[in-house]
PDB file of N, CA and C in Angstrom:
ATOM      1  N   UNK A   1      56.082  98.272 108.621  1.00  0.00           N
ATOM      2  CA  UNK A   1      57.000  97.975 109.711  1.00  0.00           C
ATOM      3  C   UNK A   1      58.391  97.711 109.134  1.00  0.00           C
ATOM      4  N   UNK A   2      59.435  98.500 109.785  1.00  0.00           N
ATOM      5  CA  UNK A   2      60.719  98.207 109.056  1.00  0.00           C
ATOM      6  C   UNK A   2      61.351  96.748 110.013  1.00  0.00           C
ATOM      7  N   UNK A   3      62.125  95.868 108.666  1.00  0.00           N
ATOM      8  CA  UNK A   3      62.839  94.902 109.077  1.00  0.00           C
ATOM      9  C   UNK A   3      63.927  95.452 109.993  1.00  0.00           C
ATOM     10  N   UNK A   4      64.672  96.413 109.864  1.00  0.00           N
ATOM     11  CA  UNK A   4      66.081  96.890 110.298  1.00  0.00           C
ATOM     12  C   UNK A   4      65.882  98.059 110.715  1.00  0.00           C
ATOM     13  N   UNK A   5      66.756  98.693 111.244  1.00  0.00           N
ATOM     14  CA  UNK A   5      66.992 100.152 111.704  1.00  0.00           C
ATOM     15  C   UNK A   5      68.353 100.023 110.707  1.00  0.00           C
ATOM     16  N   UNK A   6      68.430 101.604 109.998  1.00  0.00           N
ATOM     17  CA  UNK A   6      69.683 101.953 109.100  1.00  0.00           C
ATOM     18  C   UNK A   6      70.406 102.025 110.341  1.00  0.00           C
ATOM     19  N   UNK A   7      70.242 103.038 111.234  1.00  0.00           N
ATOM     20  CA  UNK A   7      72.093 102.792 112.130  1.00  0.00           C
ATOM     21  C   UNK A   7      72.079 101.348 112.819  1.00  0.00           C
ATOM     22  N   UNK A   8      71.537 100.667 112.392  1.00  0.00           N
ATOM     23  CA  UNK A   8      71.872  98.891 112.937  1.00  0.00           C
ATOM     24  C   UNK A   8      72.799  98.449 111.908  1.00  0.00           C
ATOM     25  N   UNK A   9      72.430  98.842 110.709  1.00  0.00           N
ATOM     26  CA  UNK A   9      73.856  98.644 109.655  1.00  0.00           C
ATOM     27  C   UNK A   9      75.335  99.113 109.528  1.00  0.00           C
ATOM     28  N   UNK A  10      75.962  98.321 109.886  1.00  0.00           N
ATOM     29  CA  UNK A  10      77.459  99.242 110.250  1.00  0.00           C
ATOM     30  C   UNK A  10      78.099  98.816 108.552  1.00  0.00           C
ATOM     31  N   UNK A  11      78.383 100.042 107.692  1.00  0.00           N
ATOM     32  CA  UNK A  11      79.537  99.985 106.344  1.00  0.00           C
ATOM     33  C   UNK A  11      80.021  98.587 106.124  1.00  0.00           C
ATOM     34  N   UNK A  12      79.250  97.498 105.048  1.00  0.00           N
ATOM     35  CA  UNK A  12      80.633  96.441 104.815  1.00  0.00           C
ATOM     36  C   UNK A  12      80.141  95.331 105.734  1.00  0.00           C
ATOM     37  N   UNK A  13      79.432  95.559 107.257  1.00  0.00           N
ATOM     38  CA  UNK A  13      79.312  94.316 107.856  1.00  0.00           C
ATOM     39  C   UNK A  13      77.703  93.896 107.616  1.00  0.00           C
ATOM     40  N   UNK A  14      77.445  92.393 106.379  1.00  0.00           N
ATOM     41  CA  UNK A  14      76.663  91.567 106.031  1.00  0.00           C
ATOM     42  C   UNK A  14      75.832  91.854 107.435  1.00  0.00           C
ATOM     43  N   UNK A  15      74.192  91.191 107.351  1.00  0.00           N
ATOM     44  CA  UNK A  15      73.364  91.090 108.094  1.00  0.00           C
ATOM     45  C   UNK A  15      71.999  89.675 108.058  1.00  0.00           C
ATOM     46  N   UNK A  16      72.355  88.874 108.538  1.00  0.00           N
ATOM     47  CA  UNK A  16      71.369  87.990 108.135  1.00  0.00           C
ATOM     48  C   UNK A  16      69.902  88.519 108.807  1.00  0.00           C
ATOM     49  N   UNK A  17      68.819  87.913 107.554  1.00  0.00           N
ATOM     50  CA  UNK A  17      67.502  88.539 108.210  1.00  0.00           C
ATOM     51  C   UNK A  17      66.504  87.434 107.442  1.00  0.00           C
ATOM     52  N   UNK A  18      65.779  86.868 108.626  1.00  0.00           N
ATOM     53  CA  UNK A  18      64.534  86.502 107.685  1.00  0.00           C
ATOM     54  C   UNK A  18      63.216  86.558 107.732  1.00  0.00           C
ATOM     55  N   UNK A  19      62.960  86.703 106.385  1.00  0.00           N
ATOM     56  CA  UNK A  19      61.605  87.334 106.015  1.00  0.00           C
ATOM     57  C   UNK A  19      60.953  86.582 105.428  1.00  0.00           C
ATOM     58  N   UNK A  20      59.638  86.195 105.364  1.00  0.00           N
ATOM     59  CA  UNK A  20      58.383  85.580 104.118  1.00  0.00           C
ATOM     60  C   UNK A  20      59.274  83.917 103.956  1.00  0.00           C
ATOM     61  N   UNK A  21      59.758  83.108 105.042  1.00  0.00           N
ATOM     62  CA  UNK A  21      60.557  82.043 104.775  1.00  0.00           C
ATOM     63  C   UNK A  21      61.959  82.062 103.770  1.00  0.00           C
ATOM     64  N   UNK A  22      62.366  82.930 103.807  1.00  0.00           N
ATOM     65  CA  UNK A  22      63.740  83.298 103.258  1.00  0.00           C
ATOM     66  C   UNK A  22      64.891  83.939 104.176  1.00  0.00           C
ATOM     67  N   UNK A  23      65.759  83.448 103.704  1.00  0.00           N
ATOM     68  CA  UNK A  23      67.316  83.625 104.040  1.00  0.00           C
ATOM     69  C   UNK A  23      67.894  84.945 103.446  1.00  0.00           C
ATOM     70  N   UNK A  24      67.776  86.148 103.942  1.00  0.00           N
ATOM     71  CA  UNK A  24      68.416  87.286 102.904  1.00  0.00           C
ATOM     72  C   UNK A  24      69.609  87.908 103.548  1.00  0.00           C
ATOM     73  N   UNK A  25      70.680  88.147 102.634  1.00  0.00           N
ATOM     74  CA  UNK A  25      72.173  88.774 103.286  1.00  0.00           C
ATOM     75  C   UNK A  25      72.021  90.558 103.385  1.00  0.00           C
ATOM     76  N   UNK A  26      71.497  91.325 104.218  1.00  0.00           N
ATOM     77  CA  UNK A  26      71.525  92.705 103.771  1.00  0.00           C
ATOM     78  C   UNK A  26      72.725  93.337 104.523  1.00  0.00           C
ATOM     79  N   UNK A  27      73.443  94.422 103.552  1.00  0.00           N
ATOM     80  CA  UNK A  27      74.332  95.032 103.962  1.00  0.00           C
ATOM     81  C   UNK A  27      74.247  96.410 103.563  1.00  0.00           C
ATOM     82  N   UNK A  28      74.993  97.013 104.190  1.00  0.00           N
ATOM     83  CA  UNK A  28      75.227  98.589 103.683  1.00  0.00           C
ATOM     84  C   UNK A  28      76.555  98.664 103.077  1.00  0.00           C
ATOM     85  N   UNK A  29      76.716  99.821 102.010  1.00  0.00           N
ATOM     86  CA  UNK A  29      77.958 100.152 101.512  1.00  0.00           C
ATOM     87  C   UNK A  29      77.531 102.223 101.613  1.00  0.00           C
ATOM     88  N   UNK A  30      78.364 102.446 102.309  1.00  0.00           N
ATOM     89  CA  UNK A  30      77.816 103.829 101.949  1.00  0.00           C
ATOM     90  C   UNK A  30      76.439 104.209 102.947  1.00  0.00           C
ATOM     91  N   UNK A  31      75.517 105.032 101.953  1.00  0.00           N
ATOM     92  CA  UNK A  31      74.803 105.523 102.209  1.00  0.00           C
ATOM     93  C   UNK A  31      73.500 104.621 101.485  1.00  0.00           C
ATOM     94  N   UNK A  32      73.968 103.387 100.909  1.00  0.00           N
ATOM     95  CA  UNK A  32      73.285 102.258 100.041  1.00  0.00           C
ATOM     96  C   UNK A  32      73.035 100.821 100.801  1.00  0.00           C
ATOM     97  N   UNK A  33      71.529 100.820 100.402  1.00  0.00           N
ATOM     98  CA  UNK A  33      71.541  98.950 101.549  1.00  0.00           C
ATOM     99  C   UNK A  33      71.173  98.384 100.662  1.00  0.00           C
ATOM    100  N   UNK A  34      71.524  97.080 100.623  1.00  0.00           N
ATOM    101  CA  UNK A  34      71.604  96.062  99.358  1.00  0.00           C
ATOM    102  C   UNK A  34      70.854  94.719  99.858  1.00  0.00           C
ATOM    103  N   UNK A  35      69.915  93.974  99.621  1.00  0.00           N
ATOM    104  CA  UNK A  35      69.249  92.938 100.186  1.00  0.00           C
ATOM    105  C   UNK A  35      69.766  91.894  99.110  1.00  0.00           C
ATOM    106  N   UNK A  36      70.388  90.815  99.141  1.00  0.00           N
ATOM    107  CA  UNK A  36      70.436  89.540  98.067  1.00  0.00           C
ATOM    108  C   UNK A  36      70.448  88.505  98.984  1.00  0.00           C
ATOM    109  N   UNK A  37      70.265  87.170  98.563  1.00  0.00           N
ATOM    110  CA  UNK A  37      69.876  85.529  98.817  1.00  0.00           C
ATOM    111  C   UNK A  37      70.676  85.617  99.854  1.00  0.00           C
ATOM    112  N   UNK A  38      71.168  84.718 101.009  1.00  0.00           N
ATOM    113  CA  UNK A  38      71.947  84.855 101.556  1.00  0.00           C
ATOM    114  C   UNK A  38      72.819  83.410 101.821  1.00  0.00           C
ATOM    115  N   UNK A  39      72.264  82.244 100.515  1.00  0.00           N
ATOM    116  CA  UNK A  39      73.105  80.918 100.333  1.00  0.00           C
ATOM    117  C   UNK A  39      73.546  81.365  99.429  1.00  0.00           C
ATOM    118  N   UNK A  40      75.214  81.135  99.176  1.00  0.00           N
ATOM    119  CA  UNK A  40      75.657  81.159  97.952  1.00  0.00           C
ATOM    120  C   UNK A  40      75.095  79.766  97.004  1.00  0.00           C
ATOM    121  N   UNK A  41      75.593  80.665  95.559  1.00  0.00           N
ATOM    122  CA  UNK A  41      74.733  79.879  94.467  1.00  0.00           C
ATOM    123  C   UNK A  41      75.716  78.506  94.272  1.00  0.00           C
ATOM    124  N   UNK A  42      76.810  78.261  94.858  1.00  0.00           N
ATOM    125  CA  UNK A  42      77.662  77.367  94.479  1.00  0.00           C
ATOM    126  C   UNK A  42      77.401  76.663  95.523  1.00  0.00           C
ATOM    127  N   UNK A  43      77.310  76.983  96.680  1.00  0.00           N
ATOM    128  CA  UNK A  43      77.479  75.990  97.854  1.00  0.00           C
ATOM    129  C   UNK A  43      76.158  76.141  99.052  1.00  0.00           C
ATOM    130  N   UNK A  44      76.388  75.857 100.485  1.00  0.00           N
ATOM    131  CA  UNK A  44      75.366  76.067 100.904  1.00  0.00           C
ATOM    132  C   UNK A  44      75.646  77.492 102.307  1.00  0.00           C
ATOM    133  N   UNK A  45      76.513  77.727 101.997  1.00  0.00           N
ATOM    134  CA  UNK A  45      77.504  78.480 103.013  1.00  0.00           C
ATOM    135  C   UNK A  45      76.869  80.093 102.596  1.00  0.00           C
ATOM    136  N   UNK A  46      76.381  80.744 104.351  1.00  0.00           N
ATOM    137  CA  UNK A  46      75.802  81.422 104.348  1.00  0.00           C
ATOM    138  C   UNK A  46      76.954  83.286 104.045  1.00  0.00           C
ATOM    139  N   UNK A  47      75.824  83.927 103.189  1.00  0.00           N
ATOM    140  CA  UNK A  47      76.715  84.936 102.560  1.00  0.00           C
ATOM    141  C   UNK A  47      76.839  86.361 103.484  1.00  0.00           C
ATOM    142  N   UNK A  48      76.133  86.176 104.417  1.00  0.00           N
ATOM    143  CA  UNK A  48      75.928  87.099 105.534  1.00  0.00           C
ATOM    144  C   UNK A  48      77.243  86.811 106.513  1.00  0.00           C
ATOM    145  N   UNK A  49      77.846  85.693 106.344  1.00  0.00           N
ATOM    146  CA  UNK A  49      79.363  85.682 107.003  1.00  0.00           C
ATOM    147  C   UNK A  49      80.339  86.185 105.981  1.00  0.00           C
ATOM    148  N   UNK A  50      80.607  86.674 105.242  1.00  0.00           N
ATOM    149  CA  UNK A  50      81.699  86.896 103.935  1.00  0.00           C
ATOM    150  C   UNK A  50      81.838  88.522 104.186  1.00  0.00           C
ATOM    151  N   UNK A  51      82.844  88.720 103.655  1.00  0.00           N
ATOM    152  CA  UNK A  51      83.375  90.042 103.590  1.00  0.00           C
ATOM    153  C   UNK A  51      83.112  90.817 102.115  1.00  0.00           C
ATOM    154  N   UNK A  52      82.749  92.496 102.701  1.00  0.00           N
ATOM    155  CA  UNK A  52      81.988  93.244 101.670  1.00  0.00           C
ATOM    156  C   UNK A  52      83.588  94.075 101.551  1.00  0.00           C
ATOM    157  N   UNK A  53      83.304  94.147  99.723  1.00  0.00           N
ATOM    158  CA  UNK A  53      84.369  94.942  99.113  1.00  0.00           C
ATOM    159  C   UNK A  53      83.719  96.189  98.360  1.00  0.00           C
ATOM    160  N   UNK A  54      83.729  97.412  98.582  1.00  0.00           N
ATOM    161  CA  UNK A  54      82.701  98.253  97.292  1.00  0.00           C
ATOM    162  C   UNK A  54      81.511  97.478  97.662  1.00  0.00           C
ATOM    163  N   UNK A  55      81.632  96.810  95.985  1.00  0.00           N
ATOM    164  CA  UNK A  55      79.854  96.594  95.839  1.00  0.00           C
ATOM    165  C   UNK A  55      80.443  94.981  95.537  1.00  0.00           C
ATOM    166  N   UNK A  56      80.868  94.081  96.131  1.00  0.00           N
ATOM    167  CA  UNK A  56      80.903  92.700  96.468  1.00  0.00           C
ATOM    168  C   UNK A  56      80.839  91.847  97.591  1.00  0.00           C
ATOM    169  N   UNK A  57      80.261  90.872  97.323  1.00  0.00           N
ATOM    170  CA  UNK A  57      80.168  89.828  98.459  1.00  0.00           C
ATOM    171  C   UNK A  57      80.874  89.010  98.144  1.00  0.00           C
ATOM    172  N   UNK A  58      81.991  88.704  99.088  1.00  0.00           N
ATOM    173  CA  UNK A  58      82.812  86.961  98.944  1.00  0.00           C
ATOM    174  C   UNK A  58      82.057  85.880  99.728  1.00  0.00           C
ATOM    175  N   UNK A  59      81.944  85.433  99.285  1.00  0.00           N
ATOM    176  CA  UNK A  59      81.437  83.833 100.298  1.00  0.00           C
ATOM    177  C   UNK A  59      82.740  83.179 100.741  1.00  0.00           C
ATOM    178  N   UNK A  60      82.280  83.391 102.053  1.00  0.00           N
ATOM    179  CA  UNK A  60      83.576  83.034 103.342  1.00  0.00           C
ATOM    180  C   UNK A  60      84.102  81.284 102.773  1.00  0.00           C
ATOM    181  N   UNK A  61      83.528  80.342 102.001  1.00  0.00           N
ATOM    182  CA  UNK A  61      83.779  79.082 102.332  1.00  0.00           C
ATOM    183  C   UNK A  61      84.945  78.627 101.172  1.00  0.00           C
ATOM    184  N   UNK A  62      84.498  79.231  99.929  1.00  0.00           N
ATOM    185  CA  UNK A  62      84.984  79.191  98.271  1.00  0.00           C
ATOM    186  C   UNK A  62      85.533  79.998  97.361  1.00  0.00           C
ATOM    187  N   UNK A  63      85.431  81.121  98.051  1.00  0.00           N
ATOM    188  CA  UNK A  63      85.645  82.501  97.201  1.00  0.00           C
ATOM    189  C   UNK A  63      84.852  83.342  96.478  1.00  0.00           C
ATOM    190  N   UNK A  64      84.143  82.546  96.614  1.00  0.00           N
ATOM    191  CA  UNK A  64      82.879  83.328  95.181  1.00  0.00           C
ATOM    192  C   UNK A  64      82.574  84.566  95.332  1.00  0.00           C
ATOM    193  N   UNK A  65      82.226  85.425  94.497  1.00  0.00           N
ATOM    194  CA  UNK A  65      82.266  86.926  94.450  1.00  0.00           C
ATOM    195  C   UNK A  65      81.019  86.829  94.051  1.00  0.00           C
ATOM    196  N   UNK A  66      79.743  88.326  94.695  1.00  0.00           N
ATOM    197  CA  UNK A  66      78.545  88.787  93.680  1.00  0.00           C
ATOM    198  C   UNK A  66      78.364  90.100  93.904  1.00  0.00           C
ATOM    199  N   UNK A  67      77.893  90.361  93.110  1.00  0.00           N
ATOM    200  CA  UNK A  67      77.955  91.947  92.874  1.00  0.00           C
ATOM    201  C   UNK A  67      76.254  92.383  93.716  1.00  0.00           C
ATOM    202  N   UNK A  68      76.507  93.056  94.655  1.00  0.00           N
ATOM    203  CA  UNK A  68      75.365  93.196  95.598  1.00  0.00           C
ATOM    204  C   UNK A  68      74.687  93.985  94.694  1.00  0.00           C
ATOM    205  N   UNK A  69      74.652  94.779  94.102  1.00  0.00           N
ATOM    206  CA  UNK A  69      73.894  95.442  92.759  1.00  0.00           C
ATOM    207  C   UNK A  69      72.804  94.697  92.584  1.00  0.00           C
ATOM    208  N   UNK A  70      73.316  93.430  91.288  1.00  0.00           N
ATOM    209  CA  UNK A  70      72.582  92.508  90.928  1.00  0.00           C
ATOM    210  C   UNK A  70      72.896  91.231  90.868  1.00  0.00           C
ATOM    211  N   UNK A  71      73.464  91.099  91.747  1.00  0.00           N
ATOM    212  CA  UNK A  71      73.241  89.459  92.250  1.00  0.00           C
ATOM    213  C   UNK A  71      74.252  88.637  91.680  1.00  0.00           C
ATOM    214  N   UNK A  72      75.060  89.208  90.328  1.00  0.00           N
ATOM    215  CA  UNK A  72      75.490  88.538  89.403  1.00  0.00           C
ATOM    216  C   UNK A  72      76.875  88.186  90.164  1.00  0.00           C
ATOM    217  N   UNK A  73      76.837  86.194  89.701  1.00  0.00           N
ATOM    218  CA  UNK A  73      78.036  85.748  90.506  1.00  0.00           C
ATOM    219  C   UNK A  73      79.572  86.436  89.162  1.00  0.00           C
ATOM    220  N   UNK A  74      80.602  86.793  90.278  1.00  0.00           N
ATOM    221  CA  UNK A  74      81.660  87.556  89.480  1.00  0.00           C
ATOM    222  C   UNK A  74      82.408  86.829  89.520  1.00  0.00           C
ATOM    223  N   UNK A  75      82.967  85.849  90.487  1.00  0.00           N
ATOM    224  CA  UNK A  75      83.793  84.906  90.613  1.00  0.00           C
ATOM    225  C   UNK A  75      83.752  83.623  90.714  1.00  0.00           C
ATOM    226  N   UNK A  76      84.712  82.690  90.012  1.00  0.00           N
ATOM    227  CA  UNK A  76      84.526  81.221  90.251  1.00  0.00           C
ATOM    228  C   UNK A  76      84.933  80.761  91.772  1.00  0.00           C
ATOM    229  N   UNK A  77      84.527  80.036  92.090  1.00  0.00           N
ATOM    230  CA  UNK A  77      83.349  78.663  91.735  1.00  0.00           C
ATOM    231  C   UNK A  77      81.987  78.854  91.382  1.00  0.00           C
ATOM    232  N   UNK A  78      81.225  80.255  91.511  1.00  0.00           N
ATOM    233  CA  UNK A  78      80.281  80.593  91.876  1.00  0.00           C
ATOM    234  C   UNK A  78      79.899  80.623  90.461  1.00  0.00           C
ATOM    235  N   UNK A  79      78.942  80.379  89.613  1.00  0.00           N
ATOM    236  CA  UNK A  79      78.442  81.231  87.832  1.00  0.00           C
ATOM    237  C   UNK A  79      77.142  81.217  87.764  1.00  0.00           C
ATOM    238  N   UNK A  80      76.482  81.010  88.954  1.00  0.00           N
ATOM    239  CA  UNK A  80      74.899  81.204  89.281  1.00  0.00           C
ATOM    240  C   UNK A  80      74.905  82.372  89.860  1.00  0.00           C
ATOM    241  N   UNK A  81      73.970  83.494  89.198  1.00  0.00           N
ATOM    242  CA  UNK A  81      73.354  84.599  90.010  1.00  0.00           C
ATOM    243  C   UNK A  81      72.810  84.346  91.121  1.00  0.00           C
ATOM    244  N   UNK A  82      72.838  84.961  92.387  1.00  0.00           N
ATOM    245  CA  UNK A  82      71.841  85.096  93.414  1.00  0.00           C
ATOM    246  C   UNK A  82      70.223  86.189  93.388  1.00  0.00           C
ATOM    247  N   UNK A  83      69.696  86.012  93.873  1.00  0.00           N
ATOM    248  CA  UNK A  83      68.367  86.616  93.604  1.00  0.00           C
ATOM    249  C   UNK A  83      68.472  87.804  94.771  1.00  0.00           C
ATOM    250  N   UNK A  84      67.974  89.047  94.135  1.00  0.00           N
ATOM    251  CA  UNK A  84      68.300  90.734  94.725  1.00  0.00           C
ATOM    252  C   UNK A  84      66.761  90.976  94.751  1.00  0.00           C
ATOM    253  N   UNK A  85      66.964  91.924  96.077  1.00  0.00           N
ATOM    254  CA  UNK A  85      65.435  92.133  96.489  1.00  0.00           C
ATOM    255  C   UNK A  85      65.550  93.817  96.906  1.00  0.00           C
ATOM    256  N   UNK A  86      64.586  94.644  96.483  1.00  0.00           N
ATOM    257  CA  UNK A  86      64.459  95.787  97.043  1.00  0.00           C
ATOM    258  C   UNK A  86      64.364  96.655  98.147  1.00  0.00           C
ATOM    259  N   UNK A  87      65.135  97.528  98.357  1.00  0.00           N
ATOM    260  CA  UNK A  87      64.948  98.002 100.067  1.00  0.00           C
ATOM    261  C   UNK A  87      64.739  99.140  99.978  1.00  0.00           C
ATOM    262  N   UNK A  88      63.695  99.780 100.779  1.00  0.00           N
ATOM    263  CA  UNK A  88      63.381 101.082 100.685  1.00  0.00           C
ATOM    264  C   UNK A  88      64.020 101.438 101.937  1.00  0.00           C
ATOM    265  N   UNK A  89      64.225 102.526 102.148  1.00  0.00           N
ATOM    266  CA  UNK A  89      64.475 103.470 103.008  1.00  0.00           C
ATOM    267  C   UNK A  89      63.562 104.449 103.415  1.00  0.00           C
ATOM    268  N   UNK A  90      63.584 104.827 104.517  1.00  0.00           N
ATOM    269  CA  UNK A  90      62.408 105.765 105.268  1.00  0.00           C
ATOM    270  C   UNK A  90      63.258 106.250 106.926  1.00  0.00           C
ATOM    271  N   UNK A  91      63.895 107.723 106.188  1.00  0.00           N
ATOM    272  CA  UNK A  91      64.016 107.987 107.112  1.00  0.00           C
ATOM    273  C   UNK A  91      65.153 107.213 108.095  1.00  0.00           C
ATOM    274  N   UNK A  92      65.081 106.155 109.362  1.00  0.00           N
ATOM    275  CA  UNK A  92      65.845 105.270 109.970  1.00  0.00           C
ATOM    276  C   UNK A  92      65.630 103.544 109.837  1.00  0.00           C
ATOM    277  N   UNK A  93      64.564 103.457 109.212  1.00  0.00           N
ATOM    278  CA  UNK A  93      63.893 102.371 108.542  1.00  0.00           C
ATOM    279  C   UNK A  93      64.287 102.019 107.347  1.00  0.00           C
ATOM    280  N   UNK A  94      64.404 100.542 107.346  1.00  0.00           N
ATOM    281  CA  UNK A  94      64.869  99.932 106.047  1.00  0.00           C
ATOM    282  C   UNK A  94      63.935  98.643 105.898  1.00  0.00           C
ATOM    283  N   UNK A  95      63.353  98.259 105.037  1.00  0.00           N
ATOM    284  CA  UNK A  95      62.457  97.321 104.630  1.00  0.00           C
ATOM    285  C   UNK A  95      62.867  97.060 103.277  1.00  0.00           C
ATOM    286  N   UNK A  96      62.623  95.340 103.671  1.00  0.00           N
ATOM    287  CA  UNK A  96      63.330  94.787 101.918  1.00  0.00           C
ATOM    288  C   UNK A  96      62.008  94.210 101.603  1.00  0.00           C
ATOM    289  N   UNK A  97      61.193  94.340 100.186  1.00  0.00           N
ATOM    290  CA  UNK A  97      60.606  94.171  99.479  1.00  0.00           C
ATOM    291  C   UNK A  97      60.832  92.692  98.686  1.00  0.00           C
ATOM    292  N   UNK A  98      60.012  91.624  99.402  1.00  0.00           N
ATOM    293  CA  UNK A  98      59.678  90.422  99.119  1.00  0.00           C
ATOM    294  C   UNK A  98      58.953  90.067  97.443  1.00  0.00           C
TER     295      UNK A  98
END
C-alpha cells in the first residue's frame, strides 16, 4: 500500500507523514522523493515546514541545512545528522521503507 501518491508531491514543497510511530519530512526534487526525520537534529521544530533548495532542507526556526540525500546536517546550528529512509516508487505510488 503506498503512503503517498507521486502527483500529491508538488517540486520543493516538504510533506509531513506518519508511519510505524514516526515523524518523516518527504519531499520531491525533480523526478526524486527523499524521505528524512522530520525534527530537526538541533531543535524540536518540524522540517516538513522549511524550504527545499536542490537537494536541501532549511529548518524554518534556526537555519539549519540537511542534505535530503543523506541526512547530513550542512549548516550550523544543526551538526547532528538526521536519519534517511528509503522510498520506492511504483508507477504513481510512493512508499517509504521503515
Amino acid at each position: 500500500m503506498a503512503d503517498l501518491l507521486l502527483d500529491q508531491l508538488v517540486h520543493g514543497k516538504p510533506v509531513k507523514l506518519e508511519k510505524s510511530g514516526k515523524t518523516i519530512c518527504v519531499t520531491r526534487v525533480g523526478d526524486q522523493v527523499f524521505a528524512i526525520d522530520d525534527t530537526c537534529s538541533h531543535s524540536e521544530a518540524s522540517l516538513s515546514e522549511g524550504d527545499v533548495t536542490d537537494y536541501k532542507i532549511e529548518c524554518w526556526l534556526h537555519g539549519a541545512e540537511f542534505d535530503l540525500r543523506t541526512g547530513q546536517a550542512l549548516t550550523l546550528p544543526a551538526n547532528i545528522a538526521v536519519a534517511t529512509y528509503e522510498v520506492k516508487i511504483d508507477a504513481n505510488s510512493v512508499t517509504v521503507e521503515i
